[in-house]
C-alpha atoms as a PDB file:
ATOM      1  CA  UNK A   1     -14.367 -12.862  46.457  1.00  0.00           C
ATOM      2  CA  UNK A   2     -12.703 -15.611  45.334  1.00  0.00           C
ATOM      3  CA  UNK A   3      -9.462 -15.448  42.697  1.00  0.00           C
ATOM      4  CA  UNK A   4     -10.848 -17.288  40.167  1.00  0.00           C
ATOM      5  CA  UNK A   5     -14.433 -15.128  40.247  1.00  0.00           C
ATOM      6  CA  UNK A   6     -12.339 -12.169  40.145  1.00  0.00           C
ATOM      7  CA  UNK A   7     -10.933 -13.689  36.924  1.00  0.00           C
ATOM      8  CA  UNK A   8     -14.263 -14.199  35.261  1.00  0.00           C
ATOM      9  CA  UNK A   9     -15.658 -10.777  36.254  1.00  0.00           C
ATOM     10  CA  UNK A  10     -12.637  -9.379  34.663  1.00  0.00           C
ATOM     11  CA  UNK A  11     -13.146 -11.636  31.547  1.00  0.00           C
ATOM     12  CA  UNK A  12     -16.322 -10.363  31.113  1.00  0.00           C
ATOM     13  CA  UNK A  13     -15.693  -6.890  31.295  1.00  0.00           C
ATOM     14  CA  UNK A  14     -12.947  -6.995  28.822  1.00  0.00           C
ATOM     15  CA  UNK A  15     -15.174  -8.615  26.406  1.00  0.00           C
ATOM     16  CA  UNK A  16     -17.199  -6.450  27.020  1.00  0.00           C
ATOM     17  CA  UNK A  17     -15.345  -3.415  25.945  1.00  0.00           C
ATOM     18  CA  UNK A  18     -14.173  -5.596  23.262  1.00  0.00           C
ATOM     19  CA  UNK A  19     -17.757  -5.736  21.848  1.00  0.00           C
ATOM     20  CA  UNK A  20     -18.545  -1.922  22.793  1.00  0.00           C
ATOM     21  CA  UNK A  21     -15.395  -0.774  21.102  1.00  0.00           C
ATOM     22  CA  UNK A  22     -15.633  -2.588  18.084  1.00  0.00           C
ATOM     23  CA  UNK A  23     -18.905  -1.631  17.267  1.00  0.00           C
ATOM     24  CA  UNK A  24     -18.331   2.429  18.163  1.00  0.00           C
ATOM     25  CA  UNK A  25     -15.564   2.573  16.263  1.00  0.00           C
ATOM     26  CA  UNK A  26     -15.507   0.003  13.643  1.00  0.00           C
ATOM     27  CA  UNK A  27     -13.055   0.521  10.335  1.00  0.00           C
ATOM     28  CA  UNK A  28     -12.059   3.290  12.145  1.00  0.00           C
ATOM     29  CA  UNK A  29      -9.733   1.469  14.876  1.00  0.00           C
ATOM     30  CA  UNK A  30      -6.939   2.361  15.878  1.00  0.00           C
ATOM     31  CA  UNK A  31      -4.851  -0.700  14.431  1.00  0.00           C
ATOM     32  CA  UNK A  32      -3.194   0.879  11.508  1.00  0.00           C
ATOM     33  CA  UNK A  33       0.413   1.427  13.297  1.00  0.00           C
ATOM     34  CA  UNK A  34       2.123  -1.240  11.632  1.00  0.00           C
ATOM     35  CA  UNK A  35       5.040  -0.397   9.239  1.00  0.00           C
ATOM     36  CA  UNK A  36       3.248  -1.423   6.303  1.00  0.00           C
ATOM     37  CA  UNK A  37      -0.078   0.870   6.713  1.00  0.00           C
ATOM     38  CA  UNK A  38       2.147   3.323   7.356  1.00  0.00           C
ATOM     39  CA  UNK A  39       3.976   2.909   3.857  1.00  0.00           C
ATOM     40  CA  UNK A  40       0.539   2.244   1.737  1.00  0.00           C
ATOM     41  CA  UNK A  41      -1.090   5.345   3.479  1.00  0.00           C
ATOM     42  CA  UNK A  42       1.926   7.382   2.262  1.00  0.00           C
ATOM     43  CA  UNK A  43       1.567   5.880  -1.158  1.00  0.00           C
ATOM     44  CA  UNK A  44      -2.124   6.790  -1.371  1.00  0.00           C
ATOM     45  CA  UNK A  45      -1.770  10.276   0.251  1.00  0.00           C
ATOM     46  CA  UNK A  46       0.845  11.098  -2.667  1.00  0.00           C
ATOM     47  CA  UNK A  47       0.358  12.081  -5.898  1.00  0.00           C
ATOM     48  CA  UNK A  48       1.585   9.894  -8.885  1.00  0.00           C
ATOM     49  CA  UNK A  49       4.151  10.780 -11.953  1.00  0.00           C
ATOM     50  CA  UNK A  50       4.125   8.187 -14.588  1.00  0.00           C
ATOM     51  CA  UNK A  51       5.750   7.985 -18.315  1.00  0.00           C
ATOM     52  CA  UNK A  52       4.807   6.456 -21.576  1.00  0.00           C
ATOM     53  CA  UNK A  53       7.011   4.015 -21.018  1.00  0.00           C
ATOM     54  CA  UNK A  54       5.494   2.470 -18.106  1.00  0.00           C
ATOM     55  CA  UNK A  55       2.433   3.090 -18.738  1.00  0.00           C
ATOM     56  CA  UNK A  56       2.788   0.713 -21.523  1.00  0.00           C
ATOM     57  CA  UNK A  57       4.329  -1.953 -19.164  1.00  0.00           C
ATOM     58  CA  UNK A  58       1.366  -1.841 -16.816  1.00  0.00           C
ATOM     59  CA  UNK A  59      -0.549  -2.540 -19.751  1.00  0.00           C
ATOM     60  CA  UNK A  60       1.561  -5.018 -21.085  1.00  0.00           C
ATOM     61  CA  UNK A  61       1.667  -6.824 -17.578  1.00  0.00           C
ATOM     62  CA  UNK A  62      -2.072  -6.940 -17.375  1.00  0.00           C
ATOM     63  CA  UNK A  63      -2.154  -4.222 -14.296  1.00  0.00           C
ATOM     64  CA  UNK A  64      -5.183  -1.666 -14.435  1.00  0.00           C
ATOM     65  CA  UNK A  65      -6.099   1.093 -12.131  1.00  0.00           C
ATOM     66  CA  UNK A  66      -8.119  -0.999 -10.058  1.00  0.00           C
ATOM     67  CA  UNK A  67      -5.472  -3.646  -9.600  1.00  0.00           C
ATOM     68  CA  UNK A  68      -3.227  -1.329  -8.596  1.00  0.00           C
ATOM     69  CA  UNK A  69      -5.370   0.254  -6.141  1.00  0.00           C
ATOM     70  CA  UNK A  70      -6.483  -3.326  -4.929  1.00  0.00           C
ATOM     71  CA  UNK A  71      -2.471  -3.927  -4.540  1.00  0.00           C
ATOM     72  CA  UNK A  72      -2.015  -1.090  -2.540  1.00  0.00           C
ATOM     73  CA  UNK A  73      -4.457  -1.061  -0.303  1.00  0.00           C
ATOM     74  CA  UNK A  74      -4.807  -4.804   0.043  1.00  0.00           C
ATOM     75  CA  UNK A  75      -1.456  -6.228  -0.797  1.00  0.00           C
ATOM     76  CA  UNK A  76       1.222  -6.714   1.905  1.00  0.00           C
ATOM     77  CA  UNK A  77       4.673  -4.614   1.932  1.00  0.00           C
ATOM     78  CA  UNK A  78       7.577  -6.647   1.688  1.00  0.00           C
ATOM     79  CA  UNK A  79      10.725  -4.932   3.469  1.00  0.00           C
ATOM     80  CA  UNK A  80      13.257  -7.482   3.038  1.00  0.00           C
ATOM     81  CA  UNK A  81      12.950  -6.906  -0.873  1.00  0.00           C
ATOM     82  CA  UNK A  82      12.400  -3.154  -0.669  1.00  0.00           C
ATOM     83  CA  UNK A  83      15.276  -1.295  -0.473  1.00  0.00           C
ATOM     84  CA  UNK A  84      14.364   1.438   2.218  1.00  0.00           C
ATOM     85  CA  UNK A  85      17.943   3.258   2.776  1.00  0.00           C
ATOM     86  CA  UNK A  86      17.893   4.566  -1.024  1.00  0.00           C
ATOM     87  CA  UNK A  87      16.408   8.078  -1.396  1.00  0.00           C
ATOM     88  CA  UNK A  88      13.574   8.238  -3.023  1.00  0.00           C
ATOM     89  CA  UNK A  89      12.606   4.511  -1.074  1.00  0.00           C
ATOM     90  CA  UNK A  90      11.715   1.542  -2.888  1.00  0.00           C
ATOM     91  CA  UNK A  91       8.712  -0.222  -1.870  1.00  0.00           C
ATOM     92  CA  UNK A  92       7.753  -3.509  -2.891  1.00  0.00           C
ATOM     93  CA  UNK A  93       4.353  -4.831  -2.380  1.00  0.00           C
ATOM     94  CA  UNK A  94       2.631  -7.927  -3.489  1.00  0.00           C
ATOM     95  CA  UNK A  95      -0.795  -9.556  -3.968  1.00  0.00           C
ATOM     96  CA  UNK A  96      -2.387 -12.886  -5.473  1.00  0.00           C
ATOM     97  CA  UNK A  97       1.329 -13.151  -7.022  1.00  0.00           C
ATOM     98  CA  UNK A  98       1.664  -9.626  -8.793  1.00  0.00           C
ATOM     99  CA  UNK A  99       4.135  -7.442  -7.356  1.00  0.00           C
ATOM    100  CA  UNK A 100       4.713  -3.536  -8.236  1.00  0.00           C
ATOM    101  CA  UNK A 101       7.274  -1.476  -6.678  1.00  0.00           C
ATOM    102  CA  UNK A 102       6.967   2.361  -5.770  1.00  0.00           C
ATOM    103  CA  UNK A 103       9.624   4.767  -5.141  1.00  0.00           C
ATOM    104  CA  UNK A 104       8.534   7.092  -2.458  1.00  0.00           C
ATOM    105  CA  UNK A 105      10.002  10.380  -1.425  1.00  0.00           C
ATOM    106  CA  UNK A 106      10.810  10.073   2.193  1.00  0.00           C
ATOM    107  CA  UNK A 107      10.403  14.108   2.447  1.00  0.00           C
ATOM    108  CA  UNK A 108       6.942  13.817   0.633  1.00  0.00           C
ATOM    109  CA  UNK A 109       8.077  16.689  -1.932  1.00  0.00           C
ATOM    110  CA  UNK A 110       8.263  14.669  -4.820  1.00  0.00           C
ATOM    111  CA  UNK A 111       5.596  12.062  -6.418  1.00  0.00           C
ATOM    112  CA  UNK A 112       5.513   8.024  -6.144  1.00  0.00           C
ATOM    113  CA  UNK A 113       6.225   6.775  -9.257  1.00  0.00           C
ATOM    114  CA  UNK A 114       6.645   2.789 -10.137  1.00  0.00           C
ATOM    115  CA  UNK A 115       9.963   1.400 -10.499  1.00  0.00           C
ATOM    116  CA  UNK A 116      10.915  -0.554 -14.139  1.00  0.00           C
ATOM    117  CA  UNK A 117      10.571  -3.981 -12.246  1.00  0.00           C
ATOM    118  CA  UNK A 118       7.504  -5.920 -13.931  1.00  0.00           C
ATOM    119  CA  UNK A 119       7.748  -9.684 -14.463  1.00  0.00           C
ATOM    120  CA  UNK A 120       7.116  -8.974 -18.516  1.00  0.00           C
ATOM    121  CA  UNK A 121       9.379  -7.930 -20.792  1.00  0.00           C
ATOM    122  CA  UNK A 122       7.564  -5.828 -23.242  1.00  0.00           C
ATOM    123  CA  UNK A 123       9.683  -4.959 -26.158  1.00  0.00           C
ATOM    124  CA  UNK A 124       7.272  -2.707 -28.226  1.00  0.00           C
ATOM    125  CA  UNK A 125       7.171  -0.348 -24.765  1.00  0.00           C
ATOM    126  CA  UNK A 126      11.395   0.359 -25.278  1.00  0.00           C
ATOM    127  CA  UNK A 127      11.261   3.111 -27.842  1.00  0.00           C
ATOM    128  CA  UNK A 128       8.669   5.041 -25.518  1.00  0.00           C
ATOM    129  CA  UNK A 129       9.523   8.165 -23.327  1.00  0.00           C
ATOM    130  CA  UNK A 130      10.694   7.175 -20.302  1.00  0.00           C
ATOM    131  CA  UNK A 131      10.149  11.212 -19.099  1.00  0.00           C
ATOM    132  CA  UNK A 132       7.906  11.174 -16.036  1.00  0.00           C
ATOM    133  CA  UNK A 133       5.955  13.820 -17.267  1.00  0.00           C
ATOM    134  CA  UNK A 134       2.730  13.127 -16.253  1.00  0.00           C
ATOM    135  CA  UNK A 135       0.771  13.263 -12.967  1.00  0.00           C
ATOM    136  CA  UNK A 136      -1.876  10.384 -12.432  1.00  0.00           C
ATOM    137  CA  UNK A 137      -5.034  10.341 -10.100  1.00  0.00           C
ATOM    138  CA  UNK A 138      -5.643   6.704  -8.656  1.00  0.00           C
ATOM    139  CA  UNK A 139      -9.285   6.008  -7.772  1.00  0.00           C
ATOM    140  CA  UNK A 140      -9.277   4.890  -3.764  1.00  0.00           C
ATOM    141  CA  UNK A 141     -12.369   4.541  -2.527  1.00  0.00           C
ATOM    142  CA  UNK A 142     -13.050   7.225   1.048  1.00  0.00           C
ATOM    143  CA  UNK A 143     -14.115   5.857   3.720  1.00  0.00           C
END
């Protein structure tokens, strides 16, 4: 057998399992080693604190619970911004030109909360608690 039939029966057998493993295993792949799913996977596997206060600059900045869901599991992480040495980490992650940042716990013990670092000022939101007294439950869809 020739070297460059060897080449094409190799070709096709690759594409092959290409085909086969795409189709057996679908959203399910195992391509979700990256950095960044790693960091939106924690964020969704967390539970959320959140305050008056920012709750009232979501608002303010036009962000709703499906935005910020869309964000996370859409948007892209951006490390250079984030500031992953502080404890809890800062996250920053952007989509379509909105940006939110988390602060995760790197231990998991304590809950993401969003970090006071939205494009709008929002002056009526200043005299509200800033106490993050309040755990959240963000709707992600299961797969």
């Amino acid at each position: 057998m020739s070297f460059w039939k060897r080449i094409r029966v190799y070709a096709i057998g690759f594409g092959l399992g290409l085909v086969m493993t795409s189709y057996f295993f679908g959203d399910r792949g195992g391509c979700n080693i990256l950095p960044g799913n790693d960091v939106k996977k924690n964020i969704m596997t967390t539970k959320f604190n959140t305050s008056n206060y920012i709750d009232c600059k979501l608002v303010c900045n036009d962000f709703t619970a499906e935005s910020i869901v869309e964000i996370i599991t859409e948007g892209a992480v951006y490390f250079k911004e984030s500031n992953v040495q502080s404890n809890p980490r800062e996250y920053v992650l952007k989509l379509k030109g909105k940006k939110l940042v988390f602060a995760v716990d790197p231990a998991h013990y304590d809950p993401t909360y969003f970090m006071d670092d939205f494009e709008n000022e929002c002056p009526q939101c200043d005299s509200l608690s800033k106490e993050l007294n309040r755990n959240i439950k963000l709707p992600f869809k299961k797969k």
